[in-house]
C-alpha atoms as a PDB file:
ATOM      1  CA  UNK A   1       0.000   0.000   0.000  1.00  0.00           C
ATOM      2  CA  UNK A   2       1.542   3.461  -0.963  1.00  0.00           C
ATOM      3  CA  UNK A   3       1.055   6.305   1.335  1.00  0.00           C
ATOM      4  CA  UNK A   4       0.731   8.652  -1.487  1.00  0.00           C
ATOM      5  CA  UNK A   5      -0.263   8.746  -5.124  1.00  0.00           C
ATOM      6  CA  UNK A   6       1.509  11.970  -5.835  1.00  0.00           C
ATOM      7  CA  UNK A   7       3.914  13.610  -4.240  1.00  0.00           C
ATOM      8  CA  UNK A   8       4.402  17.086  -4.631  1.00  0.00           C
ATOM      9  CA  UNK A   9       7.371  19.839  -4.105  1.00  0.00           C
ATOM     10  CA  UNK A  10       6.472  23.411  -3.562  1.00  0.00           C
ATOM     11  CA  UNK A  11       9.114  25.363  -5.139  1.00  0.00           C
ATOM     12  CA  UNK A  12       9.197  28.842  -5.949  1.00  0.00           C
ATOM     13  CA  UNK A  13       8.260  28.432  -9.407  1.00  0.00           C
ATOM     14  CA  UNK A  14       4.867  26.277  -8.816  1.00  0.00           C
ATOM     15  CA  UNK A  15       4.637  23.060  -7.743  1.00  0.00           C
ATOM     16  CA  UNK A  16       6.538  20.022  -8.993  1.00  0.00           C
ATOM     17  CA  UNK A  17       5.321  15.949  -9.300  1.00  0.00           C
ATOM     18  CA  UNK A  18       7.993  13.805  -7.599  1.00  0.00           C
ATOM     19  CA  UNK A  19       8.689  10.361  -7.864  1.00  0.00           C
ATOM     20  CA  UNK A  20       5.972   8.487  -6.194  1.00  0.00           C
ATOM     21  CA  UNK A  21       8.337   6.114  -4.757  1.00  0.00           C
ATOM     22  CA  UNK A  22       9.529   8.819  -2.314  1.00  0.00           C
ATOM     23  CA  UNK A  23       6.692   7.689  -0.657  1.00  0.00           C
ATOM     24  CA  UNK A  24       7.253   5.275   2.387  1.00  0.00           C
ATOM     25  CA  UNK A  25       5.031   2.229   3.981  1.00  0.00           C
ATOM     26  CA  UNK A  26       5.065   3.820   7.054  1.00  0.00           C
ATOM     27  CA  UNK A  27       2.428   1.439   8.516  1.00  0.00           C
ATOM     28  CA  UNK A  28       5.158  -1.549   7.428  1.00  0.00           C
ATOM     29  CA  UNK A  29       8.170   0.441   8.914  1.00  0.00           C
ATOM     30  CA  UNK A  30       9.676   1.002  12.154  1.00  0.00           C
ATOM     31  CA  UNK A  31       9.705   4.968  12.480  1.00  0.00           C
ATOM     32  CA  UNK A  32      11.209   4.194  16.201  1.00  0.00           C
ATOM     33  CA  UNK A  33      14.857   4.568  15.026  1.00  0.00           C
ATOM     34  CA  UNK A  34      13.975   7.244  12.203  1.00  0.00           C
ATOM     35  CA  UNK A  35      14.675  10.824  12.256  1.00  0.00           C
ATOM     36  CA  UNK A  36      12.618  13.467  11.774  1.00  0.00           C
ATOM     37  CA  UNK A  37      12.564  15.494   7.846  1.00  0.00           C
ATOM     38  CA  UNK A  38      12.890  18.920  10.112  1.00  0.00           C
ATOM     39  CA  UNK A  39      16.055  17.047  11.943  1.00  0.00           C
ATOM     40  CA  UNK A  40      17.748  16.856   8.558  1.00  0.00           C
ATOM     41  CA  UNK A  41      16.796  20.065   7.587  1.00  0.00           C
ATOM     42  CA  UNK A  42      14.370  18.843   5.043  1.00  0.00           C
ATOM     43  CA  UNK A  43      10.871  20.643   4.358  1.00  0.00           C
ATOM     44  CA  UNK A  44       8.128  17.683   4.390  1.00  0.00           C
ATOM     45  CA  UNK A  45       4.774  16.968   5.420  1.00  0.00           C
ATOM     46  CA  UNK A  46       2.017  14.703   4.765  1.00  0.00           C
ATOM     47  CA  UNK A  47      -1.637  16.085   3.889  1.00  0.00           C
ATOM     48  CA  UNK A  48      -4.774  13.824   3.283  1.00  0.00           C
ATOM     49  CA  UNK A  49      -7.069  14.610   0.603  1.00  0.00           C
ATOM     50  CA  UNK A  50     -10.068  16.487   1.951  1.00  0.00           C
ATOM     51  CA  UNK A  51     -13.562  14.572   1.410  1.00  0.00           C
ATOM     52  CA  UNK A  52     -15.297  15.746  -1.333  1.00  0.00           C
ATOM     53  CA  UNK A  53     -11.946  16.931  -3.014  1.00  0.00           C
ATOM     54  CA  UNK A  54      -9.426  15.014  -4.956  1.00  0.00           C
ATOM     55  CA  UNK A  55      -5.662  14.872  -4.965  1.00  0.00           C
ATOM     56  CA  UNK A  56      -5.656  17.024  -8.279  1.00  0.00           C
ATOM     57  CA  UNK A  57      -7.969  19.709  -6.432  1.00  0.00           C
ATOM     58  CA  UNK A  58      -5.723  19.636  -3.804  1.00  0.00           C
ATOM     59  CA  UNK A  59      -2.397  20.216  -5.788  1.00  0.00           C
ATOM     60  CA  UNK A  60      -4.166  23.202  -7.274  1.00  0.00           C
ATOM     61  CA  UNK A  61      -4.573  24.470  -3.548  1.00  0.00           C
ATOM     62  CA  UNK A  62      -1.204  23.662  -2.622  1.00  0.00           C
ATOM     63  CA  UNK A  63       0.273  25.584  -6.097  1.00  0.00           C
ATOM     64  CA  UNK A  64      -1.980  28.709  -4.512  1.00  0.00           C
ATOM     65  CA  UNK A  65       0.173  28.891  -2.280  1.00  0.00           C
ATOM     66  CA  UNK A  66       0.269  29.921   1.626  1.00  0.00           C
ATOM     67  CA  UNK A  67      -0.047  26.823   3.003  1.00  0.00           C
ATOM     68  CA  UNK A  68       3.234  25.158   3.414  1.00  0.00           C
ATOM     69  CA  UNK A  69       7.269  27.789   2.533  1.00  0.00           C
ATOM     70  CA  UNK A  70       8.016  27.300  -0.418  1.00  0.00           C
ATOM     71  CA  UNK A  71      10.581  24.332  -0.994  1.00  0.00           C
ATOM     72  CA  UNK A  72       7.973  22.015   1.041  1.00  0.00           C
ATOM     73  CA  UNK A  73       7.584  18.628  -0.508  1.00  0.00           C
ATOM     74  CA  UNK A  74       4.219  17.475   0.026  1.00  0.00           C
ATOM     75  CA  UNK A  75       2.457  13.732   0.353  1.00  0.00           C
ATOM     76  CA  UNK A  76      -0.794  13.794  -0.375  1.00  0.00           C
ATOM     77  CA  UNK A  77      -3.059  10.696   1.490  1.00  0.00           C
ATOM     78  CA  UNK A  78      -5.510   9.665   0.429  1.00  0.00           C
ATOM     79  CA  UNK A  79      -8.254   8.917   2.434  1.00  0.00           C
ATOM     80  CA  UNK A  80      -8.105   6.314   4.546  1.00  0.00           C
ATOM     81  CA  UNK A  81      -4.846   5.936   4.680  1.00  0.00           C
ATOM     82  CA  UNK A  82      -4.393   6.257   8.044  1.00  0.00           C
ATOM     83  CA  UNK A  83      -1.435   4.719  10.054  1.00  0.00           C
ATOM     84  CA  UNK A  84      -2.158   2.127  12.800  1.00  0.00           C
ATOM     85  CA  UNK A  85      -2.893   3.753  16.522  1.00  0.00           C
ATOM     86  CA  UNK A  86      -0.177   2.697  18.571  1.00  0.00           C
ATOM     87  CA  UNK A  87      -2.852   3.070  21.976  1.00  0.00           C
ATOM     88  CA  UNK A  88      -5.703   2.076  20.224  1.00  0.00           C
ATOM     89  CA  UNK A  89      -7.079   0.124  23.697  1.00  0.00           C
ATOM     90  CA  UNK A  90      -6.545   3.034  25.391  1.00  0.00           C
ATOM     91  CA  UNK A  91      -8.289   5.673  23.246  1.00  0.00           C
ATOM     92  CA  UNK A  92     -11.262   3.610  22.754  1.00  0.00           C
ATOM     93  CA  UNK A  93     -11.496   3.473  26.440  1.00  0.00           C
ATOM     94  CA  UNK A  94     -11.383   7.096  26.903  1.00  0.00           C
ATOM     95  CA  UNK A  95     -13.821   7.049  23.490  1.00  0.00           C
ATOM     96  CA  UNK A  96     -16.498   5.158  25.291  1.00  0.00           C
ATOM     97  CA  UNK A  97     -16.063   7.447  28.330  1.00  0.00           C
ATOM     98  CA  UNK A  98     -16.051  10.447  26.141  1.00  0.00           C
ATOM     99  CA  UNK A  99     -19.975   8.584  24.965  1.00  0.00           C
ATOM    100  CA  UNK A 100     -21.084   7.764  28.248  1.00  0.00           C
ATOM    101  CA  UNK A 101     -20.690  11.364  29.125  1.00  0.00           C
ATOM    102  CA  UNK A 102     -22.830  12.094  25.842  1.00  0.00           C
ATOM    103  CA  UNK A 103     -25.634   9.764  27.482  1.00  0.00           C
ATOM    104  CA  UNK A 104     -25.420  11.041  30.868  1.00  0.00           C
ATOM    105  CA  UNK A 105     -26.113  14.777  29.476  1.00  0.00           C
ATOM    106  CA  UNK A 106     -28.845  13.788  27.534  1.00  0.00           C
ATOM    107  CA  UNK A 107     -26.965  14.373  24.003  1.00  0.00           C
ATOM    108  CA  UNK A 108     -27.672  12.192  21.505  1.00  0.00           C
ATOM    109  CA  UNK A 109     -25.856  11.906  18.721  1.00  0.00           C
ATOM    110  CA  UNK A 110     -26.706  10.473  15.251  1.00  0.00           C
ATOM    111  CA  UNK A 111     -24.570  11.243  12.129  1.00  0.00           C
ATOM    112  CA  UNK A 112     -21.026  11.619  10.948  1.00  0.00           C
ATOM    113  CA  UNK A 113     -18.603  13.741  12.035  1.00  0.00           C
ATOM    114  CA  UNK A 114     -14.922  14.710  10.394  1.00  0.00           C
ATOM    115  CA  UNK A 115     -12.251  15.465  12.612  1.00  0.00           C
ATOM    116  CA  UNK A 116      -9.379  16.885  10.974  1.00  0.00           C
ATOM    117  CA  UNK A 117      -6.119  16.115  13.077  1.00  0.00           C
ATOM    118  CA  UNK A 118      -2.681  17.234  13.232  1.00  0.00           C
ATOM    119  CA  UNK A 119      -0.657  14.706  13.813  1.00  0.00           C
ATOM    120  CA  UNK A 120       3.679  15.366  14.991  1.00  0.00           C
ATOM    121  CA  UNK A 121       6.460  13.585  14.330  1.00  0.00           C
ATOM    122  CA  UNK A 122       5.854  11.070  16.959  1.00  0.00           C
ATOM    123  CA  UNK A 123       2.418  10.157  16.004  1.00  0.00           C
ATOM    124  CA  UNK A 124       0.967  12.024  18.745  1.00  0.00           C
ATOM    125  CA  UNK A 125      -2.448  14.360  18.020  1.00  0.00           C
ATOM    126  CA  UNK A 126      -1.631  18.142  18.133  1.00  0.00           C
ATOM    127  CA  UNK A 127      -4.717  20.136  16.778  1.00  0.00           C
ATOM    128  CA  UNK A 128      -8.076  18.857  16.622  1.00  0.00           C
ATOM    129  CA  UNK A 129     -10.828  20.686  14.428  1.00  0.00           C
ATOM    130  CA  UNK A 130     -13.913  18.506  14.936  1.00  0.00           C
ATOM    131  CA  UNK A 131     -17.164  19.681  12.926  1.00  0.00           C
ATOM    132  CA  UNK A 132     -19.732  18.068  14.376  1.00  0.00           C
ATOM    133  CA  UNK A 133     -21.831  20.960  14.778  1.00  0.00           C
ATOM    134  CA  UNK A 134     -22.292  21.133  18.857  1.00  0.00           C
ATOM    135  CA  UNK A 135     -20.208  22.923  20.513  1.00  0.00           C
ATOM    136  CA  UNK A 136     -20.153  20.699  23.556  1.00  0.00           C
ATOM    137  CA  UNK A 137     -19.967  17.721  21.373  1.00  0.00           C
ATOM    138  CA  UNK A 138     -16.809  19.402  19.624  1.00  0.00           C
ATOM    139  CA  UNK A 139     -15.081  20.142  22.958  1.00  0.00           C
ATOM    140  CA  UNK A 140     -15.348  16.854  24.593  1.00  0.00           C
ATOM    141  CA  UNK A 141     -14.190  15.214  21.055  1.00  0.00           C
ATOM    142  CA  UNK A 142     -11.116  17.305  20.864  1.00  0.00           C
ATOM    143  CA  UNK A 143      -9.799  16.195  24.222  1.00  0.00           C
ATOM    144  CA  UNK A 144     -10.497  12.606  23.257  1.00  0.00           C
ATOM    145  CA  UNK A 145      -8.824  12.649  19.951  1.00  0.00           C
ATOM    146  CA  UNK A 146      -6.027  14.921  21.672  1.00  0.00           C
ATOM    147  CA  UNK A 147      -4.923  11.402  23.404  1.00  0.00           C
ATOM    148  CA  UNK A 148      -4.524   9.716  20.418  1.00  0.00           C
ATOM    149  CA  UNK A 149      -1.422   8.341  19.393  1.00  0.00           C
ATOM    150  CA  UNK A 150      -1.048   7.100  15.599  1.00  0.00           C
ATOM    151  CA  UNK A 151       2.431   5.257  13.893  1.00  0.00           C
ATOM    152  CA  UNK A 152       4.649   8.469  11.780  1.00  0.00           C
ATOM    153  CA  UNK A 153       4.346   8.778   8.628  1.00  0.00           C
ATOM    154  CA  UNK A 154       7.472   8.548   7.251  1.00  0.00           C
ATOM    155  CA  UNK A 155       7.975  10.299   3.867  1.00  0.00           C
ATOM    156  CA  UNK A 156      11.404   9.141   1.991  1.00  0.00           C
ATOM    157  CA  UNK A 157      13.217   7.509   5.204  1.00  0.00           C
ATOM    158  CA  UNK A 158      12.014  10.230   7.897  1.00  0.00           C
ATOM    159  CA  UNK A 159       9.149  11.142  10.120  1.00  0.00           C
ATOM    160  CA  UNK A 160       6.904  13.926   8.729  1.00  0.00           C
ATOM    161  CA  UNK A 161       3.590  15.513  10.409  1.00  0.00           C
ATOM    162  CA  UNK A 162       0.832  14.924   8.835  1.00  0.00           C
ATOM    163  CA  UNK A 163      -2.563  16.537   8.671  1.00  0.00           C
ATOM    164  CA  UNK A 164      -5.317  13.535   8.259  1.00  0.00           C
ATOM    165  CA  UNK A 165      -9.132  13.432   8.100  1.00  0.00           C
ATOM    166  CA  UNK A 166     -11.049  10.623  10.349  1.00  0.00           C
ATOM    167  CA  UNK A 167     -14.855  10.553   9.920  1.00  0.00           C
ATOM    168  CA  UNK A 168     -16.440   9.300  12.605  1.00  0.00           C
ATOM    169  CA  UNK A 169     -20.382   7.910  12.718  1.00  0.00           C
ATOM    170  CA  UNK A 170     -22.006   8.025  16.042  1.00  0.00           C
ATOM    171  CA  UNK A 171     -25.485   6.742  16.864  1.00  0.00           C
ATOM    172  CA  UNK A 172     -26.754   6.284  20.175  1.00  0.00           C
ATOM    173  CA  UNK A 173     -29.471   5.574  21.856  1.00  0.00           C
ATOM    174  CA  UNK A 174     -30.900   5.432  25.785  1.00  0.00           C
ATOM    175  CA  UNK A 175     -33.634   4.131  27.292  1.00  0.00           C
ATOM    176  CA  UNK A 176     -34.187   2.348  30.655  1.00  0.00           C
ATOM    177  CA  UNK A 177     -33.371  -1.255  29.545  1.00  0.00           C
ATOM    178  CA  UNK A 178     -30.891  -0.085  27.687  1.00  0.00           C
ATOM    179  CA  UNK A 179     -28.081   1.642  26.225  1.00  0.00           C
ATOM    180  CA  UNK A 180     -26.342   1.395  22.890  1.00  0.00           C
ATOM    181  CA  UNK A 181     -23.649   3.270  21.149  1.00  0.00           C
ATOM    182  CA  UNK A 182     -22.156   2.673  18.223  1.00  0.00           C
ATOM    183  CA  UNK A 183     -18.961   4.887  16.452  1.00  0.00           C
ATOM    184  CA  UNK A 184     -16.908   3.983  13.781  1.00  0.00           C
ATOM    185  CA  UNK A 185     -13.629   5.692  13.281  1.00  0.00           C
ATOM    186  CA  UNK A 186     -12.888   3.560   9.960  1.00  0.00           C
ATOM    187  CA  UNK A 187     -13.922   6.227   6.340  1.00  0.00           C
ATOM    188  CA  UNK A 188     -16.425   5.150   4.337  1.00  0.00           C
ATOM    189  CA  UNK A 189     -14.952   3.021   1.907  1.00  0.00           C
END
């Protein structure tokens, strides 16, 4: 599985295809031992595809410019290709918590919500922009996906951060015999 169908330098002059096998498995490989691009002095990141967009919509916003100095090679995701959570039994613990609360305020929730993460060279969540419309909802989501910890992504032989799109479905429901919830953090396929 490739990480990235196009990979993309920013340059001064516009933006520039690169080889796609730049790209690294980082869900295969240990990014333990691996250095960070920024430790090497090298501009890279990894970016997902936003729904509803595709990778060629998204190199036109990259060539725009603004988003990333110039010089930054870019790996664009697609979606879905998310790397493996390193505490996964942890943050569906706090997840179901983070429900339970839902239930015990009387919110329920039916539908999907995005969260767009930033994820560091570590794998650890830095920024969470959930847009699930509540503003409670939204809160108690970003400190639940803020304890997330995900494998790098590696980009040619070194760590990167990444900015990644998870959907997530919630439906719920409550009454006095019983008490469901159901979320999926897999996309749609």
């Amino acid at each position: 599985m490739r990480h990235a169908l196009v990979i993309l330098a920013l340059a001064a002059g516009g933006l520039v295809l690169a080889s796609p096998g730049a790209a690294q498995e980082a869900a295969e490989a240990s990014a333990a031992g691996m250095p960070t691009c920024a430790s090497q002095g090298v501009q890279r990141v990894a970016v997902m595809v936003p729904p509803g967009q595709t990778a060629e919509q998204l190199g036109e916003t990259l060539r725009s410019g603004g988003l990333f100095p110039a010089g930054t090679q870019v790996m664009i995701l697609q979606p879905g290709q998310l790397t493996p959570l390193r505490n996964a039994a942890q943050f569906n613990a706090r997840m179901r918590t983070t429900l339970g609360m839902f239930l015990e305020q009387g919110i329920n929730i039916q539908g999907t919500a995005s969260m767009l993460l930033e994820v560091d060279e570590d794998g650890a969540v830095t920024t969470v922009h959930p847009n699930s419309g509540n503003a409670e909802v939204n809160r108690l989501l970003v400190r639940t996906w803020r304890q997330a910890r995900f494998e790098p992504y590696v980009f040619d032989g070194c760590r990167v951060k990444a900015w990644i799109q998870v959907p997530q479905t919630f439906s719920s429901d409550w009454s006095a015999e019983r008490r469901e919830v159901e979320v999926r953090t897999t996309p749609p396929r």
